[in-house]
C-alpha atoms as a PDB file:
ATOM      1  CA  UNK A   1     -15.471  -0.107 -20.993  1.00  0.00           C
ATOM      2  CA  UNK A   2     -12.716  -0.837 -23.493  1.00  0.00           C
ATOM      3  CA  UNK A   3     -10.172   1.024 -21.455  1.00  0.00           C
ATOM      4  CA  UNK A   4     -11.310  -0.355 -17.750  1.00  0.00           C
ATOM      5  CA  UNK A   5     -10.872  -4.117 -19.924  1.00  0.00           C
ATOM      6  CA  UNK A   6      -7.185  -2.907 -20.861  1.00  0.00           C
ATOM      7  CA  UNK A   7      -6.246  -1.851 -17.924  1.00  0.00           C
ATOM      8  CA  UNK A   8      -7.529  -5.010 -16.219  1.00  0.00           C
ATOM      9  CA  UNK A   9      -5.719  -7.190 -18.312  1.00  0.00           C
ATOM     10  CA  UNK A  10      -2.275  -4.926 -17.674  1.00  0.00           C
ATOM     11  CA  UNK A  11      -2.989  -5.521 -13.957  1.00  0.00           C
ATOM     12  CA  UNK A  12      -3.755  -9.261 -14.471  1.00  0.00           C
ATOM     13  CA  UNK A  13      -0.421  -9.741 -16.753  1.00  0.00           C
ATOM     14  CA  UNK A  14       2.080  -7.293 -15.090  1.00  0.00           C
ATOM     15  CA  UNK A  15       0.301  -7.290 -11.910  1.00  0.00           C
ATOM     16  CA  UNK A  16       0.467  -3.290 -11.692  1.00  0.00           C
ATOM     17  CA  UNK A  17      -1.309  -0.277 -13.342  1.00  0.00           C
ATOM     18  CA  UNK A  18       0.538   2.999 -13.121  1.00  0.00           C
ATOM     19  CA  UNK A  19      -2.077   5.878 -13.519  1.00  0.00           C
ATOM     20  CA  UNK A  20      -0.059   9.164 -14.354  1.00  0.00           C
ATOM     21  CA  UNK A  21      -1.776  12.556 -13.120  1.00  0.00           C
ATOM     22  CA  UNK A  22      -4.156  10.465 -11.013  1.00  0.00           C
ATOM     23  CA  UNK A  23      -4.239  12.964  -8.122  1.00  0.00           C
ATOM     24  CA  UNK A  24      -5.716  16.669  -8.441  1.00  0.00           C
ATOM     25  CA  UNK A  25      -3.250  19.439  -7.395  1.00  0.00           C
ATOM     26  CA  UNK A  26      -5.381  20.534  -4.753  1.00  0.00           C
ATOM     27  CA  UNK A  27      -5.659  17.080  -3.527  1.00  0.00           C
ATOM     28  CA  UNK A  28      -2.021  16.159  -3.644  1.00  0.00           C
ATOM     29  CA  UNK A  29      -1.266  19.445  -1.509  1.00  0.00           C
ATOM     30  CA  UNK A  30      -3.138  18.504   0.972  1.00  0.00           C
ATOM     31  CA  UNK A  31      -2.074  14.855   1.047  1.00  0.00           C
ATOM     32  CA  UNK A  32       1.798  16.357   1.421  1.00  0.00           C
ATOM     33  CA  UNK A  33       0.706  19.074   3.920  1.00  0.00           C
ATOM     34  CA  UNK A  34      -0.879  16.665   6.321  1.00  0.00           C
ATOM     35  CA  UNK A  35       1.775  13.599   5.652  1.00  0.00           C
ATOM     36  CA  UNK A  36       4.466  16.709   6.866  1.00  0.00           C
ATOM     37  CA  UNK A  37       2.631  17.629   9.807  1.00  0.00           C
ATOM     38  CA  UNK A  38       2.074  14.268  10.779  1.00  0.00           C
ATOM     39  CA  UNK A  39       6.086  13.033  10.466  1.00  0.00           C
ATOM     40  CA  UNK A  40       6.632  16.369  12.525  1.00  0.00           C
ATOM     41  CA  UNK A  41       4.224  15.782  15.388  1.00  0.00           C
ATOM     42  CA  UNK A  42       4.730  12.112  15.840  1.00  0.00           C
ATOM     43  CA  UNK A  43       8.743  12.436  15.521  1.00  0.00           C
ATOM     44  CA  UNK A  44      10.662   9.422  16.499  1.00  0.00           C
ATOM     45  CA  UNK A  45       7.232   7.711  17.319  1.00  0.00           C
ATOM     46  CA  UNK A  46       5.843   7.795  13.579  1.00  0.00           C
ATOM     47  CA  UNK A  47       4.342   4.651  12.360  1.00  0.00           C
ATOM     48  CA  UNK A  48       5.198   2.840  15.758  1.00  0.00           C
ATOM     49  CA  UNK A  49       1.153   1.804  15.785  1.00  0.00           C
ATOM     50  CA  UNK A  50       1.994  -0.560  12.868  1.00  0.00           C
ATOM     51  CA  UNK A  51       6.414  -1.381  12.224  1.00  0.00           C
ATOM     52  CA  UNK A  52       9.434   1.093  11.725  1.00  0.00           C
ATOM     53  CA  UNK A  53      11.536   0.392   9.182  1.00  0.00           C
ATOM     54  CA  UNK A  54      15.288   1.241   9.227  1.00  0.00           C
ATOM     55  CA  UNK A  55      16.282   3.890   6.343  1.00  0.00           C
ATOM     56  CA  UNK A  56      12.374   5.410   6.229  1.00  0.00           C
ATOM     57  CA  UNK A  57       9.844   7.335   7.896  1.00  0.00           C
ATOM     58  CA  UNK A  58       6.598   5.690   8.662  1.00  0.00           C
ATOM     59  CA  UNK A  59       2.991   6.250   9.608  1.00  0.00           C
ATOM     60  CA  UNK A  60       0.559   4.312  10.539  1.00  0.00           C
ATOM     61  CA  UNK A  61      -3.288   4.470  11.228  1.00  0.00           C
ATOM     62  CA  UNK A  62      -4.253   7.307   8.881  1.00  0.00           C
ATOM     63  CA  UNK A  63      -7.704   6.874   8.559  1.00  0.00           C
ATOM     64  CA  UNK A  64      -7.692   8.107  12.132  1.00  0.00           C
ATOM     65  CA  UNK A  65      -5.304  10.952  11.214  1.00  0.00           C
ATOM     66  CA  UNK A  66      -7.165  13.615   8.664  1.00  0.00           C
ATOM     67  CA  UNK A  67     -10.310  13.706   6.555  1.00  0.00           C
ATOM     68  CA  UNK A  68      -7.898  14.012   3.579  1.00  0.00           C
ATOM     69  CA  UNK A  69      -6.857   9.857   4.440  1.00  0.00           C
ATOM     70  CA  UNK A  70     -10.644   9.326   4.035  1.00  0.00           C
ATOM     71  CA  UNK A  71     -11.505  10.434   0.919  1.00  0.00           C
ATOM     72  CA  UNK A  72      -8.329   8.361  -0.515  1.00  0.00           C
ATOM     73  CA  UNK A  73     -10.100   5.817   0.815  1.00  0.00           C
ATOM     74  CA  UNK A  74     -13.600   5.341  -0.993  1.00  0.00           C
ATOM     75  CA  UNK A  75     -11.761   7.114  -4.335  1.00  0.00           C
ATOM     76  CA  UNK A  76     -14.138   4.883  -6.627  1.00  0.00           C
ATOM     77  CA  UNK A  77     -11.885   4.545  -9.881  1.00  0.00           C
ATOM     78  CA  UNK A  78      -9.328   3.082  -7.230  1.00  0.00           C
ATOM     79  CA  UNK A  79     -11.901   0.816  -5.687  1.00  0.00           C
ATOM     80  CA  UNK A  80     -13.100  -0.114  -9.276  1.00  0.00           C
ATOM     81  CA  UNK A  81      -9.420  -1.413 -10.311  1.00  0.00           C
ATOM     82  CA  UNK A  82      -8.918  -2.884  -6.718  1.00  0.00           C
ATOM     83  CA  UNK A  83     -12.488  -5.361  -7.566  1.00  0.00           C
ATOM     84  CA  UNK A  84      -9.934  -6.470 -10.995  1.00  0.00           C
ATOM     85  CA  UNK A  85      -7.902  -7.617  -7.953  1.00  0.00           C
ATOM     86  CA  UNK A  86      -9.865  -9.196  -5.134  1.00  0.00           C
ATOM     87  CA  UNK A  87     -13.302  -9.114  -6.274  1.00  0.00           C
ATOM     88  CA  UNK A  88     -16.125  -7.042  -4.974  1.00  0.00           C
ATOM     89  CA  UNK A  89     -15.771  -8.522  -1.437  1.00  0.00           C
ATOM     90  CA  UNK A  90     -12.822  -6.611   0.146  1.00  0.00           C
ATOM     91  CA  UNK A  91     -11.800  -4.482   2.594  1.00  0.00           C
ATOM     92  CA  UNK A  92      -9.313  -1.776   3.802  1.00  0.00           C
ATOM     93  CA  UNK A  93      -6.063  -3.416   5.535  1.00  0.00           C
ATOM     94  CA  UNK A  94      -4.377  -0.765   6.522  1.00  0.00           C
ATOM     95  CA  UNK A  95      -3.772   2.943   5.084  1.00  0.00           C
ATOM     96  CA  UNK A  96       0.252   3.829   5.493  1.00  0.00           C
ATOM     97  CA  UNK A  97       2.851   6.229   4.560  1.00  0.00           C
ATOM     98  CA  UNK A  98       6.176   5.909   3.962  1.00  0.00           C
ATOM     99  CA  UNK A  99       9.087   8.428   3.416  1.00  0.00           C
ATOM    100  CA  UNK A 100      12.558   7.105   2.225  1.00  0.00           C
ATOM    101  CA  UNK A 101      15.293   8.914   4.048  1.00  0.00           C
ATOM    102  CA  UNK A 102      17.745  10.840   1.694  1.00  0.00           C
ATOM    103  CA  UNK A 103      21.166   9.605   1.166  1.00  0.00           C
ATOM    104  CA  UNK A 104      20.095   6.038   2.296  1.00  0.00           C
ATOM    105  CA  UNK A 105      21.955   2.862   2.100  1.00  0.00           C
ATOM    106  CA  UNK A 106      18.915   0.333   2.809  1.00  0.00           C
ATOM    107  CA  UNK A 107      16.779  -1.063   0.164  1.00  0.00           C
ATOM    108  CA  UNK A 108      13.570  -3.558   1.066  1.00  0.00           C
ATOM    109  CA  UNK A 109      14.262  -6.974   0.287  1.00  0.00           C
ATOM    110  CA  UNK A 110      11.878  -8.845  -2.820  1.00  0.00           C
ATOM    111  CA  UNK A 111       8.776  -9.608  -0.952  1.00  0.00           C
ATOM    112  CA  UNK A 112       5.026 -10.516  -1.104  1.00  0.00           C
ATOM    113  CA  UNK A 113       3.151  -8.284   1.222  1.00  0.00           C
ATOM    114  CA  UNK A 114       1.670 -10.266   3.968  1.00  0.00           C
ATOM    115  CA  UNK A 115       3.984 -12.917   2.497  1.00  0.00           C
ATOM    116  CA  UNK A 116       0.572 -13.786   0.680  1.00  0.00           C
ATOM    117  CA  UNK A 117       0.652 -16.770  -1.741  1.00  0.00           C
ATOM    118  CA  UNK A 118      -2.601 -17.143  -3.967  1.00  0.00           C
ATOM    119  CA  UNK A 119      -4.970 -19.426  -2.644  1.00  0.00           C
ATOM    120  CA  UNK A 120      -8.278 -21.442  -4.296  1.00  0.00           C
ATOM    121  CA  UNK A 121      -9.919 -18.791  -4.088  1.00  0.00           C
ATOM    122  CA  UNK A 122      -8.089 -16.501  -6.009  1.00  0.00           C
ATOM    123  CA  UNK A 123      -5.676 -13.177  -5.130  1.00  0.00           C
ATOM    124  CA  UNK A 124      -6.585 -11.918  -1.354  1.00  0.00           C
ATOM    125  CA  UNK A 125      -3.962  -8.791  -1.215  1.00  0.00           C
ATOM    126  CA  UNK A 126      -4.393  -5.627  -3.385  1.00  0.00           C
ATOM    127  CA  UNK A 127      -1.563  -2.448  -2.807  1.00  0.00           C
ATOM    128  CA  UNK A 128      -2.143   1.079  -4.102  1.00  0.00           C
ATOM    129  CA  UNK A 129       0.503   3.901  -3.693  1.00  0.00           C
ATOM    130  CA  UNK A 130      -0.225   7.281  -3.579  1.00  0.00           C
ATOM    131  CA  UNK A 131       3.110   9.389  -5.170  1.00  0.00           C
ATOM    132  CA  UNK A 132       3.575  12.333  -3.358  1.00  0.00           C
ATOM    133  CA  UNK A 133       6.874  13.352  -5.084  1.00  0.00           C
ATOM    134  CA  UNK A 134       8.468  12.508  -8.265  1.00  0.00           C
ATOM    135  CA  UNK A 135       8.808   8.803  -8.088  1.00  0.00           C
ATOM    136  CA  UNK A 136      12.757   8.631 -10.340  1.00  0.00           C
ATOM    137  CA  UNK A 137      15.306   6.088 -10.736  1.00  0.00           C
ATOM    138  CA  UNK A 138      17.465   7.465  -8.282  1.00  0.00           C
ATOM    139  CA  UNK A 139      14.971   8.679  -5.054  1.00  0.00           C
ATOM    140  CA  UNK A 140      14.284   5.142  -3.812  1.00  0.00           C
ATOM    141  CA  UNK A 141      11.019   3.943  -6.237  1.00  0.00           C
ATOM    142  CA  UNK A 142       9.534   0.765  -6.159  1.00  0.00           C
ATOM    143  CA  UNK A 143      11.074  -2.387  -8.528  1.00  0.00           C
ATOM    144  CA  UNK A 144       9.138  -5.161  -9.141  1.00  0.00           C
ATOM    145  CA  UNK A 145       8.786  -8.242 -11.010  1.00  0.00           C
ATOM    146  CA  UNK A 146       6.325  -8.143 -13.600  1.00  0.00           C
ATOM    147  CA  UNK A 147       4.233 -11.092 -14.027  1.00  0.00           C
ATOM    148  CA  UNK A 148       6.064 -12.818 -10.538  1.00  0.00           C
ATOM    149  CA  UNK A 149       2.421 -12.566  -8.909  1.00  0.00           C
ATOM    150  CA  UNK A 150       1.271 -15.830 -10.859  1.00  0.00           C
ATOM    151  CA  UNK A 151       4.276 -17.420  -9.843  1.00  0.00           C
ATOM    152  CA  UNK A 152       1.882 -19.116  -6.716  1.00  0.00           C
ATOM    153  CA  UNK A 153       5.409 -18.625  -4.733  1.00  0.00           C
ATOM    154  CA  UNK A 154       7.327 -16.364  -2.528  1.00  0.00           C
ATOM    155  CA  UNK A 155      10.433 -14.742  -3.517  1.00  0.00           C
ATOM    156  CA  UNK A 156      12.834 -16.205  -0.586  1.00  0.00           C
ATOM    157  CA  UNK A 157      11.511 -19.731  -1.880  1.00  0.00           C
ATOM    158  CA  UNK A 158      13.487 -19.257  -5.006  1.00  0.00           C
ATOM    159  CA  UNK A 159      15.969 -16.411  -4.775  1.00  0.00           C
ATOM    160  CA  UNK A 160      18.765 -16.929  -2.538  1.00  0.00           C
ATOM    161  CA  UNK A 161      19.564 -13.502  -2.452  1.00  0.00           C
ATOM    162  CA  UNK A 162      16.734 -10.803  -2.114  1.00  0.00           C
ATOM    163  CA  UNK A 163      18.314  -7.715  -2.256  1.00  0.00           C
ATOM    164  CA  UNK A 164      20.279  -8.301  -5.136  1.00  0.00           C
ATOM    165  CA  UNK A 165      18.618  -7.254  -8.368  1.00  0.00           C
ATOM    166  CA  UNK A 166      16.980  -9.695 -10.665  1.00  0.00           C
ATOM    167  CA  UNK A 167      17.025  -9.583 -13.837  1.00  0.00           C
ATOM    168  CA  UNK A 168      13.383  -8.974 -15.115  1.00  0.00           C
ATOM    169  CA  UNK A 169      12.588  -6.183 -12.328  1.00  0.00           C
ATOM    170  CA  UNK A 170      11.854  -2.568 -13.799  1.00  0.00           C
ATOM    171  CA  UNK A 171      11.448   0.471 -11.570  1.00  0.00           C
ATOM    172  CA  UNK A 172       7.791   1.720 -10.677  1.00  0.00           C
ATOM    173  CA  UNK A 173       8.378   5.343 -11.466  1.00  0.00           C
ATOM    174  CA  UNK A 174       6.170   8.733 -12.160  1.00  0.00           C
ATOM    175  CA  UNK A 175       5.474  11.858 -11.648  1.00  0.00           C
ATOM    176  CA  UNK A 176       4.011  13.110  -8.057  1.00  0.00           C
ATOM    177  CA  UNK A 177      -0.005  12.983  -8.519  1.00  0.00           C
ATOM    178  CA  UNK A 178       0.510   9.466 -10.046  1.00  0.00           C
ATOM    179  CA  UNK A 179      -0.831   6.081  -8.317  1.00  0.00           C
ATOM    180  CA  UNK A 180      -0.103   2.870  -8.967  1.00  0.00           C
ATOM    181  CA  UNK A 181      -2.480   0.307  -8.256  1.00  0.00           C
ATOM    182  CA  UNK A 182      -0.497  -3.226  -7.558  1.00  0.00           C
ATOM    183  CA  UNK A 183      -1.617  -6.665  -7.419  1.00  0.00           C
ATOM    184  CA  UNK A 184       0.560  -7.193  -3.861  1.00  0.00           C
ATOM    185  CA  UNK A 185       1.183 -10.522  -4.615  1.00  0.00           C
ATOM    186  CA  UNK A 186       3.777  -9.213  -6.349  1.00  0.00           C
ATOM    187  CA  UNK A 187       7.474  -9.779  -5.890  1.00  0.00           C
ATOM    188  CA  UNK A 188       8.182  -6.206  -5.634  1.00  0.00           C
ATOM    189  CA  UNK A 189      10.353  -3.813  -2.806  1.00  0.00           C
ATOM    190  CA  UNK A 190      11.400   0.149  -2.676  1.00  0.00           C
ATOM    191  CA  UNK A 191      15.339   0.213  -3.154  1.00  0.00           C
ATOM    192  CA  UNK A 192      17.437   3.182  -1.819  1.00  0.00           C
ATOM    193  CA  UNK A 193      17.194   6.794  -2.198  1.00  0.00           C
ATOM    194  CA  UNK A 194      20.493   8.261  -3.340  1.00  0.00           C
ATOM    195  CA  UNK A 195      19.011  12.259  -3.608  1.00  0.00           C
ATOM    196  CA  UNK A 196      19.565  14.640  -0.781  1.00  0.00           C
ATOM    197  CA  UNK A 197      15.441  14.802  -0.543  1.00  0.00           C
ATOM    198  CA  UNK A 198      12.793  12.825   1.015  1.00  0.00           C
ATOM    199  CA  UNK A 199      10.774  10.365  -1.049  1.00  0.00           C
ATOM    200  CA  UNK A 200       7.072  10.385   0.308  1.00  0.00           C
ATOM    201  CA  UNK A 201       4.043   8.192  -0.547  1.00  0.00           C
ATOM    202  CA  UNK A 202       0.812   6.897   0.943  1.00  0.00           C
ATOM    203  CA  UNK A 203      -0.125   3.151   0.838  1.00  0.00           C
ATOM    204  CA  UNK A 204      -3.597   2.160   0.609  1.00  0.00           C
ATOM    205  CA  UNK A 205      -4.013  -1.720   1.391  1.00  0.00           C
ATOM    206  CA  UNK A 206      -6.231  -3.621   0.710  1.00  0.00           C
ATOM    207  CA  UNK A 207      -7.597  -7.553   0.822  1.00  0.00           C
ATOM    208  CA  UNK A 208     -10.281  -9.969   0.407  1.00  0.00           C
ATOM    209  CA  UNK A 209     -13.286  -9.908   3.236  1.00  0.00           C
ATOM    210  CA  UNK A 210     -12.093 -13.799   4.509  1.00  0.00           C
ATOM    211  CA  UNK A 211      -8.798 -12.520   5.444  1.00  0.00           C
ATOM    212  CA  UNK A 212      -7.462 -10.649   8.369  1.00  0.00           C
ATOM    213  CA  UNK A 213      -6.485  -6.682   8.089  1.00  0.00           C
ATOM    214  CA  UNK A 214      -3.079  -6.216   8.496  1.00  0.00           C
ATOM    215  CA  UNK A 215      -4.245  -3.560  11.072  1.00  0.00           C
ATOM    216  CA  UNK A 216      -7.283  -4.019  13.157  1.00  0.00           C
ATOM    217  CA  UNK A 217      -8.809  -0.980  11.883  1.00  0.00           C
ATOM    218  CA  UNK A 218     -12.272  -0.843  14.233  1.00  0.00           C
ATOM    219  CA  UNK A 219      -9.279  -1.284  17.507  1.00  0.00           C
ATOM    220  CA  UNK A 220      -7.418   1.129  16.300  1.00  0.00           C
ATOM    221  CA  UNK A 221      -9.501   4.264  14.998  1.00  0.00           C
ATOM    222  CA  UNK A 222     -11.571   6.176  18.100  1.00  0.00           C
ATOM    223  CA  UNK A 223     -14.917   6.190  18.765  1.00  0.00           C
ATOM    224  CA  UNK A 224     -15.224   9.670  18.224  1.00  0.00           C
ATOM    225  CA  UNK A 225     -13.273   9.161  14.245  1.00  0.00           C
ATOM    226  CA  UNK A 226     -15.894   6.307  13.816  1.00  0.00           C
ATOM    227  CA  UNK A 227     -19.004   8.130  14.847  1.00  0.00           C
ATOM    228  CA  UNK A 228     -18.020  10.470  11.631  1.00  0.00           C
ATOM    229  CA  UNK A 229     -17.856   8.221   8.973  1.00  0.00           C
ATOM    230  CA  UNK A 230     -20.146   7.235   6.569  1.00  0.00           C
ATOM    231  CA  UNK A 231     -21.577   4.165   5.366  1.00  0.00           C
ATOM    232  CA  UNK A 232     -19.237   3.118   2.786  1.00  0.00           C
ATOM    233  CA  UNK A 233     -16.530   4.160   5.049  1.00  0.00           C
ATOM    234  CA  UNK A 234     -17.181   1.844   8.008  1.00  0.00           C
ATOM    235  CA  UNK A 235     -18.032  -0.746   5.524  1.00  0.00           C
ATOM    236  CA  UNK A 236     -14.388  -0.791   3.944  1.00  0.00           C
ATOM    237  CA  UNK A 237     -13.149  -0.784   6.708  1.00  0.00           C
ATOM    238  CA  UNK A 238     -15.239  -3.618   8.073  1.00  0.00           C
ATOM    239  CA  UNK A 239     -16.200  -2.094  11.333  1.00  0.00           C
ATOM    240  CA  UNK A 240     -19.640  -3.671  12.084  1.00  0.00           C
ATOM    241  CA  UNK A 241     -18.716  -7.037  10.224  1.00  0.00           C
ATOM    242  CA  UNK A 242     -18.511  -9.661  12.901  1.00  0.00           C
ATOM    243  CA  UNK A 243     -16.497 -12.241  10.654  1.00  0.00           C
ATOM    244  CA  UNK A 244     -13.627  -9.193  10.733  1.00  0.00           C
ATOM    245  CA  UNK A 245     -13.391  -8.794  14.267  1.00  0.00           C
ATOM    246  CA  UNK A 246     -12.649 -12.774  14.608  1.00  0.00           C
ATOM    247  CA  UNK A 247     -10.011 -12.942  11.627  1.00  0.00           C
ATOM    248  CA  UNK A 248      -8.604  -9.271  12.911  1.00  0.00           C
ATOM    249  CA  UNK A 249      -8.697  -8.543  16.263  1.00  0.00           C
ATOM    250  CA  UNK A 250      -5.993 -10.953  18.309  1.00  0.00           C
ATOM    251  CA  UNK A 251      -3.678 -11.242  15.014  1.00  0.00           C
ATOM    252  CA  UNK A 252      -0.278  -9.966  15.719  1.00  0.00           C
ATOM    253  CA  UNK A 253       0.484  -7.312  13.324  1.00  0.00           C
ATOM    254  CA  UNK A 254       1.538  -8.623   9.920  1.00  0.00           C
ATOM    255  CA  UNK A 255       4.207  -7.557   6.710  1.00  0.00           C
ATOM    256  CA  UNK A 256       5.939  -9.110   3.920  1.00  0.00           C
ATOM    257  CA  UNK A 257       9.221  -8.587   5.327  1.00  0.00           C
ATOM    258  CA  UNK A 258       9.427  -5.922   8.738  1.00  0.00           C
ATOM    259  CA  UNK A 259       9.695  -8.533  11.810  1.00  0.00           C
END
């Protein structure tokens, strides 16, 4: 209990938890294999479900894509540090990946994601990323802000340039098999990757029950994917909740920065 309180204040504070060695070996072999597979079947279509992003590899819609997605998703020591976030009333928003090209010259701007600013009800967006390689200094990790998440603002209300660095990021780095779980109100961004190797991670996203998914998740996975899943599987992903389908369904598809 005196750990889980540490690590809760850490993600209240910094607004990010990095867990080192979170993943098993067998589990983060599996995650790779399928993420490969997937990036090689879907070629230049990957992650056109949700947004491509110049300078990366995307996919989209992986709750649909492999049994391996699924288990990420009701991982309960994530789910328990997600609740720090949002509260016990949440939901899955969408469940990414996202490889950073080698040799790339494009880095994400500073952004909120869902350009979400805190309302009276508290925090409503909670980001966890799933390392699938070495996360270093030099292959394209995440900076962020620490503490910016309590600002109540967006970074392009203050900072007139958001690509440039600022001067209290640090870099989100760790070994593969580490997660990070992120309050994604967060001013945060990945930056480029200057190696000659791929950078690969999956995104689980999360927010608060009131608020719309960032990807309609009972439009977009098949009947045949949702007459598998269990009960705390359809309800994360809020597939018989009626309140969902009228925040979720006719939103246009939403991110902190990718028009």
């Amino acid at each position: 209990m005196a750990f889980r309180s540490i690590q809760q204040r850490e993600l209240d504070e910094a607004g990010f938890l990095v867990l080192p060695d979170f993943m098993s070996s067998a589990l983060l072999d599996r995650l790779r294999a399928r993420v490969d597979q997937l990036l090689s079947l879907e070629a230049d279509r990957a992650g056109s479900e949700f947004k491509q992003e110049p300078g990366c590899r995307r996919l989209a819609n992986l709750i649909e894509k492999g049994t391996v997605f699924r288990e990420v998703l009701v991982e309960p020591r994530i789910l328990d540090l997600v609740s720090c976030v949002l509260g016990r009333e949440f939901k899955l928003s969408s469940m990414n990946a996202r490889s950073a090209n080698p040799h790339g010259n494009r880095r994400q701007p500073l952004h909120c994601d869902m350009n979400a600013v805190r309302d009276a009800a508290g925090y409503w967006v909670c980001n966890t990323v799933w390392m699938l390689d070495d996360f270093t200094e030099l292959n394209g990790p995440i900076r962020a802000v620490p503490g910016s998440h309590r600002s109540g603002q967006l970074p392009q209300e203050t900072i007139p340039d958001l690509f440039a660095p600022h001067p209290q990021e640090v870099l989100l780095t760790g070994s593969a098999g580490t997660v990070v779980v992120m309050n994604a109100h967060l001013w945060h961004g990945g930056i480029e990757n200057q190696t000659a190797y791929p950078r690969r991670a999956v995104h689980g996203f999360y927010c608060r029950r009131d608020k719309p998914q960032q990807q309609y998740q009972r439009g977009l996975l098949s009947p045949e994917i949702q007459a598998t899943l269990t009960s705390p599987m359809r309800e994360l992903l809020a597939l018989d909740d009626a309140m969902n389908d009228g925040l979720s369904a006719d939103v246009p598809v939403r991110s902190g920065f990718l028009k």
